[in-house]
C-alpha atoms as a PDB file:
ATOM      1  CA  UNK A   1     100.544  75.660  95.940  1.00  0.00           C
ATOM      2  CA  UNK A   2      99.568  72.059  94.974  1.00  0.00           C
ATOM      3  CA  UNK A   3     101.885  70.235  93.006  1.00  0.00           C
ATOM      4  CA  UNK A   4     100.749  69.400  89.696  1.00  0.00           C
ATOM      5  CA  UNK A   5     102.639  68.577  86.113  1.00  0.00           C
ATOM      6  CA  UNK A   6     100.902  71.250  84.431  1.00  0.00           C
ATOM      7  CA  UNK A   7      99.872  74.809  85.651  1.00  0.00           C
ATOM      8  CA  UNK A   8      96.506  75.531  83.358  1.00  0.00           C
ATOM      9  CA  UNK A   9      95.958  78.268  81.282  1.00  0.00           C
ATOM     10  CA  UNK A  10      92.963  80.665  81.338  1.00  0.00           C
ATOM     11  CA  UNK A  11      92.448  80.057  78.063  1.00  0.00           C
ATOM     12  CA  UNK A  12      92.126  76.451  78.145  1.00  0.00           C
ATOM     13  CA  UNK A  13      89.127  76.677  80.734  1.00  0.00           C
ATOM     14  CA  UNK A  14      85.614  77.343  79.439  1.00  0.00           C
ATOM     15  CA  UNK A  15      84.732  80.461  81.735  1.00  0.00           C
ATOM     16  CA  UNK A  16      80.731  79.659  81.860  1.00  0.00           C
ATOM     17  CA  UNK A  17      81.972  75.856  82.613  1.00  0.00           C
ATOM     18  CA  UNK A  18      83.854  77.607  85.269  1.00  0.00           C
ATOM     19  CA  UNK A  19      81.415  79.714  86.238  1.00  0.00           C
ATOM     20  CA  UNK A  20      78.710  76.487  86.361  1.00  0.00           C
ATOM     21  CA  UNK A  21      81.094  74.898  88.825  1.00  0.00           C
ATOM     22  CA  UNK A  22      81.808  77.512  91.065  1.00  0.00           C
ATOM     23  CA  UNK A  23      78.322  77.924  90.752  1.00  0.00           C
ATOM     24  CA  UNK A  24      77.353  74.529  91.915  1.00  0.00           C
ATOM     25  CA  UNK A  25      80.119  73.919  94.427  1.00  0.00           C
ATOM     26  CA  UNK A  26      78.435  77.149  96.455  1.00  0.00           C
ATOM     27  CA  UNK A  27      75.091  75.746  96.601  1.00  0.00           C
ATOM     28  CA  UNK A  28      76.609  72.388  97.841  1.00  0.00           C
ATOM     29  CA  UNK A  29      78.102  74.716 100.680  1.00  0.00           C
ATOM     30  CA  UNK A  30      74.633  76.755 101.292  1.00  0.00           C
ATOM     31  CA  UNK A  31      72.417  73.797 101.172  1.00  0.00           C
ATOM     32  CA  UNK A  32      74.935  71.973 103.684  1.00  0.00           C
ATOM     33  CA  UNK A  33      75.852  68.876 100.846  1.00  0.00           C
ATOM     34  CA  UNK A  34      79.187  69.714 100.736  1.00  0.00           C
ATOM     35  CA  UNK A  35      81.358  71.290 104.223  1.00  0.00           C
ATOM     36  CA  UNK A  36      85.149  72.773 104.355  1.00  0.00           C
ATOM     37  CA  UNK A  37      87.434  69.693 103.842  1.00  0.00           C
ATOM     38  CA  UNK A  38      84.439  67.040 102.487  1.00  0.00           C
ATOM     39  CA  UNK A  39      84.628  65.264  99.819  1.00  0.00           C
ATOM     40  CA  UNK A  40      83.118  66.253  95.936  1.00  0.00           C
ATOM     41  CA  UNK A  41      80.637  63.447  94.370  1.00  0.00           C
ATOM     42  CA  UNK A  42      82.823  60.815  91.908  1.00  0.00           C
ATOM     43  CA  UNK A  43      83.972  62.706  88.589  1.00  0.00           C
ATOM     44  CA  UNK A  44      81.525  60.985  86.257  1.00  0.00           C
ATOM     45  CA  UNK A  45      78.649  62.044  88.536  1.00  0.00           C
ATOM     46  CA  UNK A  46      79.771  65.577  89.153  1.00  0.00           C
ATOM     47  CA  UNK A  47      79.915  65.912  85.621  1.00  0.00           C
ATOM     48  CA  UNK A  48      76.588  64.728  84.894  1.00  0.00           C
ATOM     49  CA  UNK A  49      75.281  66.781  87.137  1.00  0.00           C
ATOM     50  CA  UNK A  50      76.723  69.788  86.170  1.00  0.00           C
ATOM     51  CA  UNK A  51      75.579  68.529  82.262  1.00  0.00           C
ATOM     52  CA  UNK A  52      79.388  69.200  80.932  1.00  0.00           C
ATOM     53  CA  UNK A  53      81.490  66.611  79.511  1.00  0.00           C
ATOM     54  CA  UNK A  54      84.240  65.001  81.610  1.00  0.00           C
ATOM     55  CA  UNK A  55      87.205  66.627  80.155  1.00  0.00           C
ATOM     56  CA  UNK A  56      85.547  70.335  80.725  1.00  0.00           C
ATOM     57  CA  UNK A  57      85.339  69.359  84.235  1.00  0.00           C
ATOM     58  CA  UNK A  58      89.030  67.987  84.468  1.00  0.00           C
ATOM     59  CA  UNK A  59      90.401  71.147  83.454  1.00  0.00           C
ATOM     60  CA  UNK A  60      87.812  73.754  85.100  1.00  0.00           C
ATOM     61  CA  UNK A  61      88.978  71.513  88.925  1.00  0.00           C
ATOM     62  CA  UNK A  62      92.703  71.664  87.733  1.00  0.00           C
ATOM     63  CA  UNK A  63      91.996  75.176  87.997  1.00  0.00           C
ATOM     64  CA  UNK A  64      89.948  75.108  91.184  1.00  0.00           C
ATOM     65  CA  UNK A  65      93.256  73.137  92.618  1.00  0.00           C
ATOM     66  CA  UNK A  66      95.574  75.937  91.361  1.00  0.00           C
ATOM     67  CA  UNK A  67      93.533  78.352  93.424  1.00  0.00           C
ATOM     68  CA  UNK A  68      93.586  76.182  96.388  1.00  0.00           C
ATOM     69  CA  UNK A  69      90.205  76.174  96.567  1.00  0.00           C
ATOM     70  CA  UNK A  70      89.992  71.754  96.085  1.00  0.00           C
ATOM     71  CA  UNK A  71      92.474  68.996  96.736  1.00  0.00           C
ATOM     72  CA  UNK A  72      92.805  66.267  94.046  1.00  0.00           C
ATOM     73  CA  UNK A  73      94.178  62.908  96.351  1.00  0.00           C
ATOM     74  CA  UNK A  74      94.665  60.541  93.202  1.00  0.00           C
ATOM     75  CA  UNK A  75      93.172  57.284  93.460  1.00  0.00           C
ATOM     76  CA  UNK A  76      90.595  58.647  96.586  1.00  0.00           C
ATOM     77  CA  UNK A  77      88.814  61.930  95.051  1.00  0.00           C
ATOM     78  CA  UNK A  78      88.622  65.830  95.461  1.00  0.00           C
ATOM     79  CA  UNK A  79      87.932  67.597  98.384  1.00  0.00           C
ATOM     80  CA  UNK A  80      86.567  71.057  99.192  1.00  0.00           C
ATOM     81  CA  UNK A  81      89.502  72.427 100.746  1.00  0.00           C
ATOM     82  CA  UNK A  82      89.821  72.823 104.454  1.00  0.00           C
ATOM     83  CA  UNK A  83      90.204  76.406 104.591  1.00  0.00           C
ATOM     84  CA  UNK A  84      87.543  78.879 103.906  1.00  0.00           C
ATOM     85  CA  UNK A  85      89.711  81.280 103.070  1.00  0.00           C
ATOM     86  CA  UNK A  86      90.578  79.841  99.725  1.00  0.00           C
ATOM     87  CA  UNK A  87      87.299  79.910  99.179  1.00  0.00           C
ATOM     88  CA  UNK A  88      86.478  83.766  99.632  1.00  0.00           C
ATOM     89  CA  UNK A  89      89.084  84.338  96.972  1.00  0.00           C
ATOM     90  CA  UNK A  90      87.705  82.639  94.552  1.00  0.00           C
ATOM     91  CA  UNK A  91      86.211  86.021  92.846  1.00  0.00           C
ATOM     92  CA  UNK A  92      89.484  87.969  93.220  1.00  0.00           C
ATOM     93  CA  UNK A  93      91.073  85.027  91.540  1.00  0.00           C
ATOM     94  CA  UNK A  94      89.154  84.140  88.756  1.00  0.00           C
ATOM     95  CA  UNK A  95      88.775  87.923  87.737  1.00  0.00           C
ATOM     96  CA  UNK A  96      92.189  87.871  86.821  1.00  0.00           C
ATOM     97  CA  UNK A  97      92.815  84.436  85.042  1.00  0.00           C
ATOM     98  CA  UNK A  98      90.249  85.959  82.724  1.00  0.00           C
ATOM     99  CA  UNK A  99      91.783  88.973  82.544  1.00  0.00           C
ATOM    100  CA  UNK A 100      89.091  91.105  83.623  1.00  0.00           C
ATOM    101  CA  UNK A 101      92.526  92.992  85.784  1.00  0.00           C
ATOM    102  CA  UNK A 102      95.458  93.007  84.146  1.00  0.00           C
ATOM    103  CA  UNK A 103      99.080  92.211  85.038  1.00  0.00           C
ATOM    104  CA  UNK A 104      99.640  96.116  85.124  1.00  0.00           C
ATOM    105  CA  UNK A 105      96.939  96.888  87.779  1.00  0.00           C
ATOM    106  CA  UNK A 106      98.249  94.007  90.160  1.00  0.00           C
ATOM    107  CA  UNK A 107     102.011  95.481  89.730  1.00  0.00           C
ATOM    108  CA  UNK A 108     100.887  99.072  90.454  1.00  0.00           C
ATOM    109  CA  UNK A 109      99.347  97.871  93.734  1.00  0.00           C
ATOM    110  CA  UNK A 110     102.315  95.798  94.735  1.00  0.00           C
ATOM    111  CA  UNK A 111     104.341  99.136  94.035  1.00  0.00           C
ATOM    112  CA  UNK A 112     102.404 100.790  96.463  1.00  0.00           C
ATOM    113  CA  UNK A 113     102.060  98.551  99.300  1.00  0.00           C
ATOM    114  CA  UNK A 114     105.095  96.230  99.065  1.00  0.00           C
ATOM    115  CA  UNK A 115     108.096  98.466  99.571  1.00  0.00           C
ATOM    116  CA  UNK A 116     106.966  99.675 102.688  1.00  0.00           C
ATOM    117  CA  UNK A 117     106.168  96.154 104.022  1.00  0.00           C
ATOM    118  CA  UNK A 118     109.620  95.531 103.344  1.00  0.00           C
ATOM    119  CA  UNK A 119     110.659  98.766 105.087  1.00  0.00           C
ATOM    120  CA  UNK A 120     108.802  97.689 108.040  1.00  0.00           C
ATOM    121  CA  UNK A 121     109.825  94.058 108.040  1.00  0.00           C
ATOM    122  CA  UNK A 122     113.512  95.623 108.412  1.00  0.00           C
ATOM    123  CA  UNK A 123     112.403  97.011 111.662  1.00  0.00           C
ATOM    124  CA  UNK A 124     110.538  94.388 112.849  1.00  0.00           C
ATOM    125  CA  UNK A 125     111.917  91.230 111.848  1.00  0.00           C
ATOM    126  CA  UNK A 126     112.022  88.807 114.542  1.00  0.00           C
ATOM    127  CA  UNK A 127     114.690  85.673 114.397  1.00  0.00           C
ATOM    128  CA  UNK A 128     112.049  83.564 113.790  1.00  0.00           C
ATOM    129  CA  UNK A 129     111.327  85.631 110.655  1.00  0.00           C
ATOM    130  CA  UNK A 130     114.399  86.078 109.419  1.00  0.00           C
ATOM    131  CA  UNK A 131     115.309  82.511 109.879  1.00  0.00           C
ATOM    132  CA  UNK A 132     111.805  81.801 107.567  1.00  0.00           C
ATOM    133  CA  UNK A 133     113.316  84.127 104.841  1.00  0.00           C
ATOM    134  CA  UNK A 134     116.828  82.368 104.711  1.00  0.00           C
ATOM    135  CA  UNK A 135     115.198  79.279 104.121  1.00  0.00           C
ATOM    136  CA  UNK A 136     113.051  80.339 101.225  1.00  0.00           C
ATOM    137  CA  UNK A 137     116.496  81.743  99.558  1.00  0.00           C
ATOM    138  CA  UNK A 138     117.843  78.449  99.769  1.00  0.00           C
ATOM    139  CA  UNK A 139     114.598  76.664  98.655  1.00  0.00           C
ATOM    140  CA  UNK A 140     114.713  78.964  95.242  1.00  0.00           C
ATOM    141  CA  UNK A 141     118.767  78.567  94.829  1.00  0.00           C
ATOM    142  CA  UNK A 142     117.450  74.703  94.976  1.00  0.00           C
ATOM    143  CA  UNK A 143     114.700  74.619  92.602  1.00  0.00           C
ATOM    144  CA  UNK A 144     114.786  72.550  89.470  1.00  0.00           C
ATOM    145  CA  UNK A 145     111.258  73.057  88.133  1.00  0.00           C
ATOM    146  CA  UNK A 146     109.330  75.981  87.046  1.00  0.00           C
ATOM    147  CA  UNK A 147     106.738  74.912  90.161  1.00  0.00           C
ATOM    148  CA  UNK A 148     109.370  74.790  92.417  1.00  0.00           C
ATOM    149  CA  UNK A 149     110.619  77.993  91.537  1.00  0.00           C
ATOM    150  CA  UNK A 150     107.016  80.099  92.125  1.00  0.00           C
ATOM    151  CA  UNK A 151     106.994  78.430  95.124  1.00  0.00           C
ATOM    152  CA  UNK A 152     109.818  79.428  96.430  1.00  0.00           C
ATOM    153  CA  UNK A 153     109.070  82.869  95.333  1.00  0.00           C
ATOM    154  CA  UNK A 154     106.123  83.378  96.463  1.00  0.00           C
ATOM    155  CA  UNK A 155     107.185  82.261 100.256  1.00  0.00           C
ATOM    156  CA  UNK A 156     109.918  84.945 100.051  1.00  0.00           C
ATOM    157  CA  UNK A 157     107.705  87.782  99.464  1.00  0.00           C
ATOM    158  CA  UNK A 158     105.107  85.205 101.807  1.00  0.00           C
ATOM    159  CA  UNK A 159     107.532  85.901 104.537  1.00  0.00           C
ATOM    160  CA  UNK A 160     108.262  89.326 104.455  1.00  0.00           C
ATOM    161  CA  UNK A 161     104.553  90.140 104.473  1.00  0.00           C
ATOM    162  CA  UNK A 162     104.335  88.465 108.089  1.00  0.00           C
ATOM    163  CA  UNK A 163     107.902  90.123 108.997  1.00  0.00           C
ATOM    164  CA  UNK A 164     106.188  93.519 107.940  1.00  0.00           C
ATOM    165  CA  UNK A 165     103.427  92.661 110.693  1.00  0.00           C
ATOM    166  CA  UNK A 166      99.855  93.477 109.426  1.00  0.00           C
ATOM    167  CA  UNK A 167      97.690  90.601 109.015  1.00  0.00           C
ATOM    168  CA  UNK A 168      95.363  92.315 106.150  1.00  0.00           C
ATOM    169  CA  UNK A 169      98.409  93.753 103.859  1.00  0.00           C
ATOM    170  CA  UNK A 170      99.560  89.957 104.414  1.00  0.00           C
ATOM    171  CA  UNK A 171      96.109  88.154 103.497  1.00  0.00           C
ATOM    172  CA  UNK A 172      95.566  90.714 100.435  1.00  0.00           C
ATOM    173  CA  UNK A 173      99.234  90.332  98.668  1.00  0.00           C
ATOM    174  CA  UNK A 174      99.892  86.635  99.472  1.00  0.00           C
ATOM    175  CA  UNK A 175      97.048  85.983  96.897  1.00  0.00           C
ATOM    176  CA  UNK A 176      97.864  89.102  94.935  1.00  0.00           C
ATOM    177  CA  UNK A 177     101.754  88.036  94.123  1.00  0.00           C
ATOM    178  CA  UNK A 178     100.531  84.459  93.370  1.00  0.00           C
ATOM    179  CA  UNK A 179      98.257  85.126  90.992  1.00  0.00           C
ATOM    180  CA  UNK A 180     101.027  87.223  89.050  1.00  0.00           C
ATOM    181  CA  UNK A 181     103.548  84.306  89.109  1.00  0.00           C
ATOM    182  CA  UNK A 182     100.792  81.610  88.677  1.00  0.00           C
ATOM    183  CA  UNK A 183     100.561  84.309  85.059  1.00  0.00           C
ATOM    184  CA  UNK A 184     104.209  84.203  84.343  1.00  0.00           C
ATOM    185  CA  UNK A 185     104.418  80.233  84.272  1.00  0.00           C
ATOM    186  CA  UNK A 186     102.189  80.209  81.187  1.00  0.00           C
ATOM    187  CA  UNK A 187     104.709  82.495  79.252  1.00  0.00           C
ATOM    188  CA  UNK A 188     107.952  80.088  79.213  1.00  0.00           C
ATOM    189  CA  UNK A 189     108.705  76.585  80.344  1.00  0.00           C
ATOM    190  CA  UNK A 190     111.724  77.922  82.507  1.00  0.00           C
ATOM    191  CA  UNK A 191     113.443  81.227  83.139  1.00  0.00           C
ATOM    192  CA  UNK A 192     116.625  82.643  84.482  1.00  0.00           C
ATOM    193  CA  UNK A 193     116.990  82.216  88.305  1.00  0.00           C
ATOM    194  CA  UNK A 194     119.716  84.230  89.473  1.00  0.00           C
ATOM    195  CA  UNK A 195     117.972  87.889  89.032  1.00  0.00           C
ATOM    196  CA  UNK A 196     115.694  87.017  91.407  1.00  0.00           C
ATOM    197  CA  UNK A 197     117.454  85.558  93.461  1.00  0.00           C
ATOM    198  CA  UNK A 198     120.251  87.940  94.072  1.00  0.00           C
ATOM    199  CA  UNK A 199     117.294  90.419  94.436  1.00  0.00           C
ATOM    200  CA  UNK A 200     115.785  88.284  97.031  1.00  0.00           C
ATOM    201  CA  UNK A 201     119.466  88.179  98.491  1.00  0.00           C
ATOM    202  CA  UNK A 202     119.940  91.964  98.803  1.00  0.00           C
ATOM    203  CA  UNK A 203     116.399  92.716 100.020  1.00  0.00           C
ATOM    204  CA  UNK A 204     117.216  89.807 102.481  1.00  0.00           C
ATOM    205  CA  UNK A 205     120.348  91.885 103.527  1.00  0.00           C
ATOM    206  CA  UNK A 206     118.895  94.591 103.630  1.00  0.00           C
ATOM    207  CA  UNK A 207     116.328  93.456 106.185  1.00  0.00           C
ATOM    208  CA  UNK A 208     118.968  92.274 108.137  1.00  0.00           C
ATOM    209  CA  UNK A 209     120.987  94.795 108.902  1.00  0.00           C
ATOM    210  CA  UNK A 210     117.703  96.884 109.695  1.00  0.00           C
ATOM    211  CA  UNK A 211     117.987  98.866 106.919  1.00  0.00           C
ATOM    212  CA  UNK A 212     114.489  99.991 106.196  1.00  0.00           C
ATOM    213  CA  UNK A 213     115.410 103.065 103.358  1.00  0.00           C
ATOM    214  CA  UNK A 214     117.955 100.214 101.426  1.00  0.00           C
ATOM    215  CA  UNK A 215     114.561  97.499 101.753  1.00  0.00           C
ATOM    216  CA  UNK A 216     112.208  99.612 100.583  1.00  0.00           C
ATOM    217  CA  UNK A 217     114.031 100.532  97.446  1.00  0.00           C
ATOM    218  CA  UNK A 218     115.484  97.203  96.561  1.00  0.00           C
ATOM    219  CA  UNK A 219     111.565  95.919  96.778  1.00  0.00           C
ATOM    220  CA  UNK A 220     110.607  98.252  94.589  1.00  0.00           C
ATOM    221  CA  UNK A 221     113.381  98.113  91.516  1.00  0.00           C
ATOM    222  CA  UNK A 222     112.738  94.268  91.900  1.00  0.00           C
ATOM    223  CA  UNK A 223     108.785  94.561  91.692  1.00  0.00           C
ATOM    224  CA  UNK A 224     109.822  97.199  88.773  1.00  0.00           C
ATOM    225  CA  UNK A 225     111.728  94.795  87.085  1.00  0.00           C
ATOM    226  CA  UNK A 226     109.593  91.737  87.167  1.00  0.00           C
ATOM    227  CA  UNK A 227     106.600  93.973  85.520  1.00  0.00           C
ATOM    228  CA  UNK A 228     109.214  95.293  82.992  1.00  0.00           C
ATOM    229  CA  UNK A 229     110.298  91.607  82.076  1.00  0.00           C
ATOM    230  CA  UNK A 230     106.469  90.468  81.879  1.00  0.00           C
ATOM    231  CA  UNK A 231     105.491  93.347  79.789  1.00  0.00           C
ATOM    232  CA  UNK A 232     109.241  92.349  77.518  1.00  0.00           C
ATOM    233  CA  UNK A 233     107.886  88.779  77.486  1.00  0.00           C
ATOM    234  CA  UNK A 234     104.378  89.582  76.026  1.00  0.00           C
ATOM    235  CA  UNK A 235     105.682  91.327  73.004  1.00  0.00           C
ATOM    236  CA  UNK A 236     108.770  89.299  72.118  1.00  0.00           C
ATOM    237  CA  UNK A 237     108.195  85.683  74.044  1.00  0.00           C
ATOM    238  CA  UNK A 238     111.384  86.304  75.681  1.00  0.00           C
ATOM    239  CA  UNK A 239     111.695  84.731  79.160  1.00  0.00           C
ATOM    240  CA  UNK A 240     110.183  87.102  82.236  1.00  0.00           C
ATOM    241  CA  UNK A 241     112.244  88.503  84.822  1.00  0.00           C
ATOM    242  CA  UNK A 242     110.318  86.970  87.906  1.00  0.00           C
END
């Protein structure tokens, strides 16, 4: 995820702004103006061109970033990012940040799908992997920011989707648990670290010792939990279980 000072809120976007510049930056790609990795016209033009003001535009591309669909190189411009993948998500993506799929829906398909990735990462696992899934441990146990922190998280679960070995289940909840954490920075500046963590540390155990019943239901209580504590922090502002 790019690094960036502030993580924007759906709200603050104008979703036909949005909509204007996703718009736009597709008939760039389809009338060959603008390829994978090229760079977007200066800020002041873009925005004339798109006939919103300057500040719409900041925030509507600070979203685009968040997505991964641009990079922002300050002091040289914004490129279309390298990756077409980003790209395809875009729809996916910006269904939920305007909540046209809630929180609940994305939880109830990591419930069904992610427990048994874990179960089969626990039989799978190469060193390779396992060495991947130390190092996000020790990446979230060293976080000081809340960016840091989703990060971190979202490379642990990240890495158990490869260890679980199938590439679409991989593709599909990689963007999937993102967009849920990318949701759960808007609700408090900073949260607890050490539930998730020592889930992250059991599940990691768990995988380990090859252990595919114990992995599966560890990855579910701690998907269970984190909906619980978003659902908690949406009626009292209380911090999230993550």
């Amino acid at each position: 995820m790019p690094s960036a000072q502030k993580l924007v809120r759906p709200a603050e976007v104008d979703v036909r702004a949005t909509s204007k510049v996703l718009s736009t930056i597709k008939e760039m790609i389809a009338d060959g103006k603008i390829a994978p990795g090229g760079k977007f016209p200066p800020e002041r033009e873009l925005a004339k061109q798109l006939k919103v003001n300057r500040a719409t535009l900041r925030q509507v591309m600070k979203l685009l970033e968040l997505m991964g669909v641009i990079t922002q190189r300050v002091g040289d411009g914004t490129y279309l990012s390298a990756n077409s993948d980003s790209i395809m998500k875009v729809p996916l993506e910006m269904m939920v940040l305007i909540d046209d799929i809630p929180a609940s829906d994305l939880f109830e398909t990591r419930m069904i799908v992610e427990p048994e990735l874990a179960s089969r990462a626990a039989t799978r696992a190469t060193s390779e992997d396992m060495a991947a899934l130390r190092q996000t441990i020790i990446k979230l146990e060293r976080s000081r920011t809340q960016l840091e922190r989703v990060e971190a998280d979202a490379a642990f679960h990240g890495a158990i989707y490869i260890a679980g070995g199938n590439r679409i289940c991989r593709l599909l909840f990689q963007s999937i648990h993102r967009l849920l954490l990318v949701g759960m920075t808007k609700t408090v500046p900073r949260v607890d670290i050490e539930r998730p963590l020592g889930a992250h540390k059991k599940i990691y155990a768990a995988i380990r010792d090859r252990n595919a019943d114990e992995a599966k239901r560890l990855m579910l209580d701690h998907i269970m939990d984190a909906a619980a504590g978003l659902q908690d922090s949406k009626k009292t502002g209380a911090a999230p279980r993550a």
